[in-house]
Protein backbone atom coordinates (compact mmCIF):
# COMPACT_ATOMS: atom_id res chain seq x y z
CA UNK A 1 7.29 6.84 29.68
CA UNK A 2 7.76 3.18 30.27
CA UNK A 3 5.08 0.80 31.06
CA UNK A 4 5.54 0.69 35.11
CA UNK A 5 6.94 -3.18 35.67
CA UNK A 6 10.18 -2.74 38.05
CA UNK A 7 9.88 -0.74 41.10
CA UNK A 8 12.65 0.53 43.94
CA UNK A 9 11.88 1.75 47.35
CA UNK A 10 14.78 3.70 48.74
CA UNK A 11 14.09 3.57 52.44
CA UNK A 12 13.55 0.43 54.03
CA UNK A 13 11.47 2.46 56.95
CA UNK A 14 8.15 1.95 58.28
CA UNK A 15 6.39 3.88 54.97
CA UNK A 16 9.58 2.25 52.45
CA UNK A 17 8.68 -1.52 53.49
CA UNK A 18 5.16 -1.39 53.39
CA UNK A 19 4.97 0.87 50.05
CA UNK A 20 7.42 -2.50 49.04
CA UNK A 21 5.03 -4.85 50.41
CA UNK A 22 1.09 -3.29 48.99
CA UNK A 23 3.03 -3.11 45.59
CA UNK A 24 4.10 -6.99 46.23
CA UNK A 25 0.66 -8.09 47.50
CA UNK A 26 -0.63 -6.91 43.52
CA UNK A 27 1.79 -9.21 42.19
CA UNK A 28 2.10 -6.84 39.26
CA UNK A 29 5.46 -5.46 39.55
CA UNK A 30 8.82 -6.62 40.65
CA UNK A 31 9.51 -4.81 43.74
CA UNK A 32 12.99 -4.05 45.35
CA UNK A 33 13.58 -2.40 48.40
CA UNK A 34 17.12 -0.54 49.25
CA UNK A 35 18.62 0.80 52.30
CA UNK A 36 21.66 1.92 53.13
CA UNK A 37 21.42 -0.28 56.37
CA UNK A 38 21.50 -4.02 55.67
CA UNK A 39 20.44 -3.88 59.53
CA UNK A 40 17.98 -2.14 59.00
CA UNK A 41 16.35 -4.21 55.45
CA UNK A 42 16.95 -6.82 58.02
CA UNK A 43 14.07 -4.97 60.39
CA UNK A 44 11.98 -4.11 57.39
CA UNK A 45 11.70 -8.06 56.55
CA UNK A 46 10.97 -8.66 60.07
CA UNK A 47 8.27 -6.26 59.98
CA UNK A 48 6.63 -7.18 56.90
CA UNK A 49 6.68 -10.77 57.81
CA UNK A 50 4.59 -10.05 60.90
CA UNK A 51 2.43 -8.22 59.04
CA UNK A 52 1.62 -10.96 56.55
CA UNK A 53 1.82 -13.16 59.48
CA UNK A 54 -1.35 -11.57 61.00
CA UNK A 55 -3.16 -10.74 57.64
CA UNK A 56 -3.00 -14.74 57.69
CA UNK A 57 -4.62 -15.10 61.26
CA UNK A 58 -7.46 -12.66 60.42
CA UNK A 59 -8.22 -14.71 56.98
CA UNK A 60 -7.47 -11.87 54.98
CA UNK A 61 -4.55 -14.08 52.96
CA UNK A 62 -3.77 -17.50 52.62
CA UNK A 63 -0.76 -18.77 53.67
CA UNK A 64 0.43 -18.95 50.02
CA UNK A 65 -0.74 -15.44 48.97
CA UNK A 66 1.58 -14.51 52.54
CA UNK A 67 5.00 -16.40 51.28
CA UNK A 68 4.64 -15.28 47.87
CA UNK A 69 4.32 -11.74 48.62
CA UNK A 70 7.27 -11.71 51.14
CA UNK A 71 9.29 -13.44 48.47
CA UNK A 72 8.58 -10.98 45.97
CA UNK A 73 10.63 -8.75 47.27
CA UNK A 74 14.19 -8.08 46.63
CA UNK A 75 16.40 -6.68 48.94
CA UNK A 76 19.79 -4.42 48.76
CA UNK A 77 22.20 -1.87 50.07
CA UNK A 78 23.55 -1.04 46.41
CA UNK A 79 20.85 1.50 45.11
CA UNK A 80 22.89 1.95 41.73
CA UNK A 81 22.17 -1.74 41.01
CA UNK A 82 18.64 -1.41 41.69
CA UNK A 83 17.60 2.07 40.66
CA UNK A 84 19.33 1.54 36.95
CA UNK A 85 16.53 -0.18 34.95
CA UNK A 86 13.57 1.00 37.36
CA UNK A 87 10.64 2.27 35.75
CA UNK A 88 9.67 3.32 39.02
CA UNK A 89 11.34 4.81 41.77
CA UNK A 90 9.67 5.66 45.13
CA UNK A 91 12.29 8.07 47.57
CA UNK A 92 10.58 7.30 51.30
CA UNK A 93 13.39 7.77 53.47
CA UNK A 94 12.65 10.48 56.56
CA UNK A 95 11.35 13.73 56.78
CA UNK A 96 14.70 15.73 56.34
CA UNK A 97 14.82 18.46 53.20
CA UNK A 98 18.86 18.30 52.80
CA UNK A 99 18.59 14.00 53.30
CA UNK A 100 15.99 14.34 50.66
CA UNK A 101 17.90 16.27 48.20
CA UNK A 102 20.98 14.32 48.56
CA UNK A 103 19.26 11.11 47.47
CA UNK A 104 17.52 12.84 44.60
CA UNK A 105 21.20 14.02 43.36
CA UNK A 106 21.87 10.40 43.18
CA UNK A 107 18.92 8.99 41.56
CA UNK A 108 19.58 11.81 38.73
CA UNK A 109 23.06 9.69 38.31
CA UNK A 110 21.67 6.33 38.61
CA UNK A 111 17.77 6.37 36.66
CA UNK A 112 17.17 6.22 33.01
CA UNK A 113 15.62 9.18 31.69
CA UNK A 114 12.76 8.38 31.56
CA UNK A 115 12.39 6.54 34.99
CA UNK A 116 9.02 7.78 36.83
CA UNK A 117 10.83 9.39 40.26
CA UNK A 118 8.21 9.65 43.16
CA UNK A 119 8.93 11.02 46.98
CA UNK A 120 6.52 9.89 49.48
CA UNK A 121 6.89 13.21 51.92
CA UNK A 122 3.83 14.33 53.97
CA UNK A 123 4.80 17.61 52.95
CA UNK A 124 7.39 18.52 50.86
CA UNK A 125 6.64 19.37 47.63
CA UNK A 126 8.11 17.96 44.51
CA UNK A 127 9.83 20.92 43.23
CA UNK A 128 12.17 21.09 46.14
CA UNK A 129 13.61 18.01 45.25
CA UNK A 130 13.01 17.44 41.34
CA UNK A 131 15.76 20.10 40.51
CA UNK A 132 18.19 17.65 41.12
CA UNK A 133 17.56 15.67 38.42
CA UNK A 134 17.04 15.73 34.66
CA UNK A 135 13.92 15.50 33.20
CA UNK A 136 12.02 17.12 36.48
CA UNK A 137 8.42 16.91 34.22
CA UNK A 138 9.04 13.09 35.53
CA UNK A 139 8.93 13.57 39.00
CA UNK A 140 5.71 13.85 41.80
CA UNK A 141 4.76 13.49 44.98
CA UNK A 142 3.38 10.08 45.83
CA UNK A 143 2.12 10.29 49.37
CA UNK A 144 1.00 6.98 51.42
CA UNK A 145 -0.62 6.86 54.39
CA UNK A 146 0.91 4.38 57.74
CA UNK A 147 0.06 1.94 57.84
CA UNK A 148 0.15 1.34 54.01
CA UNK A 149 -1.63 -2.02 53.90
CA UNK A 150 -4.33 -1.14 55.66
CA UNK A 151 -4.88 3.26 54.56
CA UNK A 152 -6.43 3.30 51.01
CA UNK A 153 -5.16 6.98 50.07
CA UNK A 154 -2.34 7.69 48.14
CA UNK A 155 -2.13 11.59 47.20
CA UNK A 156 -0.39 12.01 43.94
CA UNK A 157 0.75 15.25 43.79
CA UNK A 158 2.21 17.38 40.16
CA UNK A 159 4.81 20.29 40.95
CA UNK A 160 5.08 23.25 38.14
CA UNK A 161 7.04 21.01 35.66
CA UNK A 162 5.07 17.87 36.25
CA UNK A 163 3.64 16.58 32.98
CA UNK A 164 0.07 15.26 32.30
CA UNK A 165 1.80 11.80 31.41
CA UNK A 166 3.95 11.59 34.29
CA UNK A 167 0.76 11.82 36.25
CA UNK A 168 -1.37 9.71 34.73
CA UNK A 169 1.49 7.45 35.11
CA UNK A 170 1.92 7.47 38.86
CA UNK A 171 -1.95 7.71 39.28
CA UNK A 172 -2.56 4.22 37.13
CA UNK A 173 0.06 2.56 39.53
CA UNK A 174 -1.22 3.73 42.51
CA UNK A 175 -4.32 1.73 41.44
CA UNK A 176 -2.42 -1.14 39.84
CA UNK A 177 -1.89 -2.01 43.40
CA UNK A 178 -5.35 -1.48 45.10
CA UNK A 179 -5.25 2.08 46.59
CA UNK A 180 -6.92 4.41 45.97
CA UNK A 181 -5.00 7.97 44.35
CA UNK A 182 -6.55 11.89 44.52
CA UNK A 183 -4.61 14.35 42.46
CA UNK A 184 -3.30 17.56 44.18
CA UNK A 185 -3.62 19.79 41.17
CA UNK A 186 -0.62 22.69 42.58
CA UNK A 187 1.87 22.44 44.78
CA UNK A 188 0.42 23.33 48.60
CA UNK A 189 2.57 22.56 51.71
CA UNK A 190 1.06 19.17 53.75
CA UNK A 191 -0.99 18.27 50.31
CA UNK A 192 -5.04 17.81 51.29
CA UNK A 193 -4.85 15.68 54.55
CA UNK A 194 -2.22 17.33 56.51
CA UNK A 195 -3.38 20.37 55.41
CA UNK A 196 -6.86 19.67 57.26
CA UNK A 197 -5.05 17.81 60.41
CA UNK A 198 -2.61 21.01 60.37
CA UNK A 199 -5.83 23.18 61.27
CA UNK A 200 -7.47 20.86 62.94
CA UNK A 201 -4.39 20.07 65.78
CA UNK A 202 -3.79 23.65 65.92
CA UNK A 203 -7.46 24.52 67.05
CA UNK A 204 -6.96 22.10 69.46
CA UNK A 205 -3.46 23.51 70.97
CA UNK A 206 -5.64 27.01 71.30
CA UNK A 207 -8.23 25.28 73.14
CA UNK A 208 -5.44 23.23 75.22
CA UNK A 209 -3.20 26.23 76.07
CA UNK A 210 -6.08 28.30 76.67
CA UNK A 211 -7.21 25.86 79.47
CA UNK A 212 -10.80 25.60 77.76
CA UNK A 213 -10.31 21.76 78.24
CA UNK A 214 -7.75 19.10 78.55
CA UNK A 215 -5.53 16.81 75.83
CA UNK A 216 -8.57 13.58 77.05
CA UNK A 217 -11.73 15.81 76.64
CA UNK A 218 -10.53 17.27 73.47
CA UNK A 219 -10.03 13.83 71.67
CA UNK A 220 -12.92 12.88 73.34
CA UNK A 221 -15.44 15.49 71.81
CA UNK A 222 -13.47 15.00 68.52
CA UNK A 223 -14.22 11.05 68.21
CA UNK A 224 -17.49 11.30 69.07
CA UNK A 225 -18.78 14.49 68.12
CA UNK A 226 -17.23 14.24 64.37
CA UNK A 227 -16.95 10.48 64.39
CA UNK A 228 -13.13 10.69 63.81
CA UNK A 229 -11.26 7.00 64.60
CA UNK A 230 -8.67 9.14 66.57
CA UNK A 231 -8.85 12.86 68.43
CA UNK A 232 -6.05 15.04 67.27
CA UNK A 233 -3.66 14.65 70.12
CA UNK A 234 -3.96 10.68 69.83
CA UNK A 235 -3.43 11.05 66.06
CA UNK A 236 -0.24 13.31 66.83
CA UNK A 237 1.20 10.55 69.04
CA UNK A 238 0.90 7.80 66.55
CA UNK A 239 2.44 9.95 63.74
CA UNK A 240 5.02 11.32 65.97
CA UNK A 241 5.23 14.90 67.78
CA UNK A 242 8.55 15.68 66.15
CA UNK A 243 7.54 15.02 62.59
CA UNK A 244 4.24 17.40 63.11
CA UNK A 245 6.64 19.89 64.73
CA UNK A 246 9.18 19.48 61.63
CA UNK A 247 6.67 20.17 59.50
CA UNK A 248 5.10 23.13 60.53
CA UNK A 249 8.09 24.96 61.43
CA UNK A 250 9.10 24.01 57.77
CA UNK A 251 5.93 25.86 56.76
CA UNK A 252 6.28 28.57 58.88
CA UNK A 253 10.25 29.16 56.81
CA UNK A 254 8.07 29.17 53.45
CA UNK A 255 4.64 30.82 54.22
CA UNK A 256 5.16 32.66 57.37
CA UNK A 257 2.86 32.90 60.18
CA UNK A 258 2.82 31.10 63.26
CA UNK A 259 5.30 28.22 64.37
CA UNK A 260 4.99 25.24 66.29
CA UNK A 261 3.14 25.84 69.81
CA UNK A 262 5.00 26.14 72.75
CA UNK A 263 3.20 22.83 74.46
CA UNK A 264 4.43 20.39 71.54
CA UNK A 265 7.86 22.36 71.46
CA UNK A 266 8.77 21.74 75.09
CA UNK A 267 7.66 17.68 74.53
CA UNK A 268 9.65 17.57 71.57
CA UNK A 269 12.76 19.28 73.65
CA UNK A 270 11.85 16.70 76.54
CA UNK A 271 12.25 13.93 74.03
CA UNK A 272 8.51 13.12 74.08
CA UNK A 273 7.69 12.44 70.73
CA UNK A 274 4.60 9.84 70.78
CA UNK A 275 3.89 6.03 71.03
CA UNK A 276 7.47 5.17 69.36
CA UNK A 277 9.34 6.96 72.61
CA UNK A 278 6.79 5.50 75.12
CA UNK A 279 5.39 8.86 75.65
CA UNK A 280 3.79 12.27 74.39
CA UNK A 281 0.23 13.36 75.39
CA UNK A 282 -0.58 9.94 76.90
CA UNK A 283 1.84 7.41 78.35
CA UNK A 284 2.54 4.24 76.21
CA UNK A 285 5.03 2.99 79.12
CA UNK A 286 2.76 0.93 80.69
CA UNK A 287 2.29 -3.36 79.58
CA UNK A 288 -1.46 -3.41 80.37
CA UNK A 289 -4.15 -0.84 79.79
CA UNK A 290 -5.14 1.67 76.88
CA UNK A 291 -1.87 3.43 77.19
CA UNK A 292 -3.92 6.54 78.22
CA UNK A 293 -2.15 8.82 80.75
């Protein structure tokens, strides 16, 4: 495997432009971000200029450190251009199985063979998408946490045909650009951190549909009883209700059990997915205040 210099971002979402942007802040790589959407690269830029835009007010970067980064990155709508001499590719469009795959067919076309091929899903595991491509012992999970520039972790996850270079690989440039990368050692659904938010926002649905207490005294008792940043209701809002819906009715199709509970169904139906629609457990509607319903 290639010494990791060029790196492509398919997905110029929220996770795809600031993957693009920690890995340009190293200054170790040449980074190029692709999207289908030139609208939408057009948002990503946007984005990542206020970003390094405020990193400059708080004196965390100069304003030279700022324009070089944002220059570092290319920009295109042509993946095949892009994705042909990558030694790293990084898939981080949304959290949709069949979108997934379909882009994986297409970076089997467009890679060399020996291209690194990472997917940034919260939960689904490499092997559902590395059959699409030769050489799957190349392929892992590569998981970021939002916001990227600011979230340390990176889980770097092997699936069954994952090989020991491959990960050591994807682990060294996880650290090439200052975060900081666990290994999952098997394939498990929602890796380590979802895994333990899974349980955790569950427990708290019992206690909420049970009426032992409400969505406020539950976060509540959470941030200051275990010292947590965010309860679990607060922490669904900011990730987004339908994604932690997606994902465990996802896991309820491959390990069985229990779906998604009724309360988050009925706010997904209702289109109330969290801070990005203005609403979910608390109301984000409002100019002034803490948001807090």
């Amino acid at each position: 495997m290639a010494e990791i210099t060029s790196v492509v971002i398919i997905g110029a979402g929220t996770m795809g432009s600031q993957i693009a942007l920690q890995t340009a802040y190293s200054g170790r790589h040449s980074v190029t971000l692709v999207d289908s959407s030139a609208q939408q690269i057009d948002k990503a830029r946007a984005q990542n200029e206020g970003l390094v835009r405020r990193a400059v007010e708080r004196g965390r970067l100069t304003e030279e450190e700022a324009t070089a980064a944002v220059a570092r990155i290319e920009t295109t709508t042509e993946p095949a251009l892009a994705a042909h001499e990558a030694d790293l590719v990084i898939e981080a469009i949304f959290e949709d199985l069949d979108a997934k795959r379909e882009v994986w067919r297409s970076l089997g076309e467009m890679t060399r063979a020996d291209a690194l091929l990472a997917s940034n899903s919260s939960t689904i595991a490499i092997s559902r998408l590395a059959d699409e491509v030769p050489n799957p012992e190349r392929c892992c999970n590569m998981h970021f946490f939002h916001p990227v520039t600011v979230l340390q972790l990176c889980e770097v996850a092997r699936g069954p045909k994952t090989s020991d270079e491959t990960v050591l690989a994807a682990m060294d440039f996880v650290r090439s650009i200052n975060r900081v990368p666990v290994l999952i050692k098997k394939e498990v659904h929602g890796f380590v951190v979802n895994r333990i938010l899974f349980a955790a926002a569950e427990e708290a649905f019992h206690l909420l549909e049970g009426g032992y207490a409400s969505v406020e005294d539950i976060d509540t008792a959470v941030k200051k009883g275990l010292n947590w940043p965010m309860g679990p209701f607060e922490v669904l809002d900011f990730s987004g209700l339908d994604i932690f819906y997606g994902a465990l009715e996802d896991r309820r199709r491959l390990e069985g059990g229990r779906g998604a509970p009724a309360t988050l169904r009925h706010k997904v139906e209702r289109g109330e997915l969290g801070r990005k629609t203005g609403k979910g457990f608390y109301d984000y509607s409002r100019t002034e205040g803490d948001g807090h319903s």
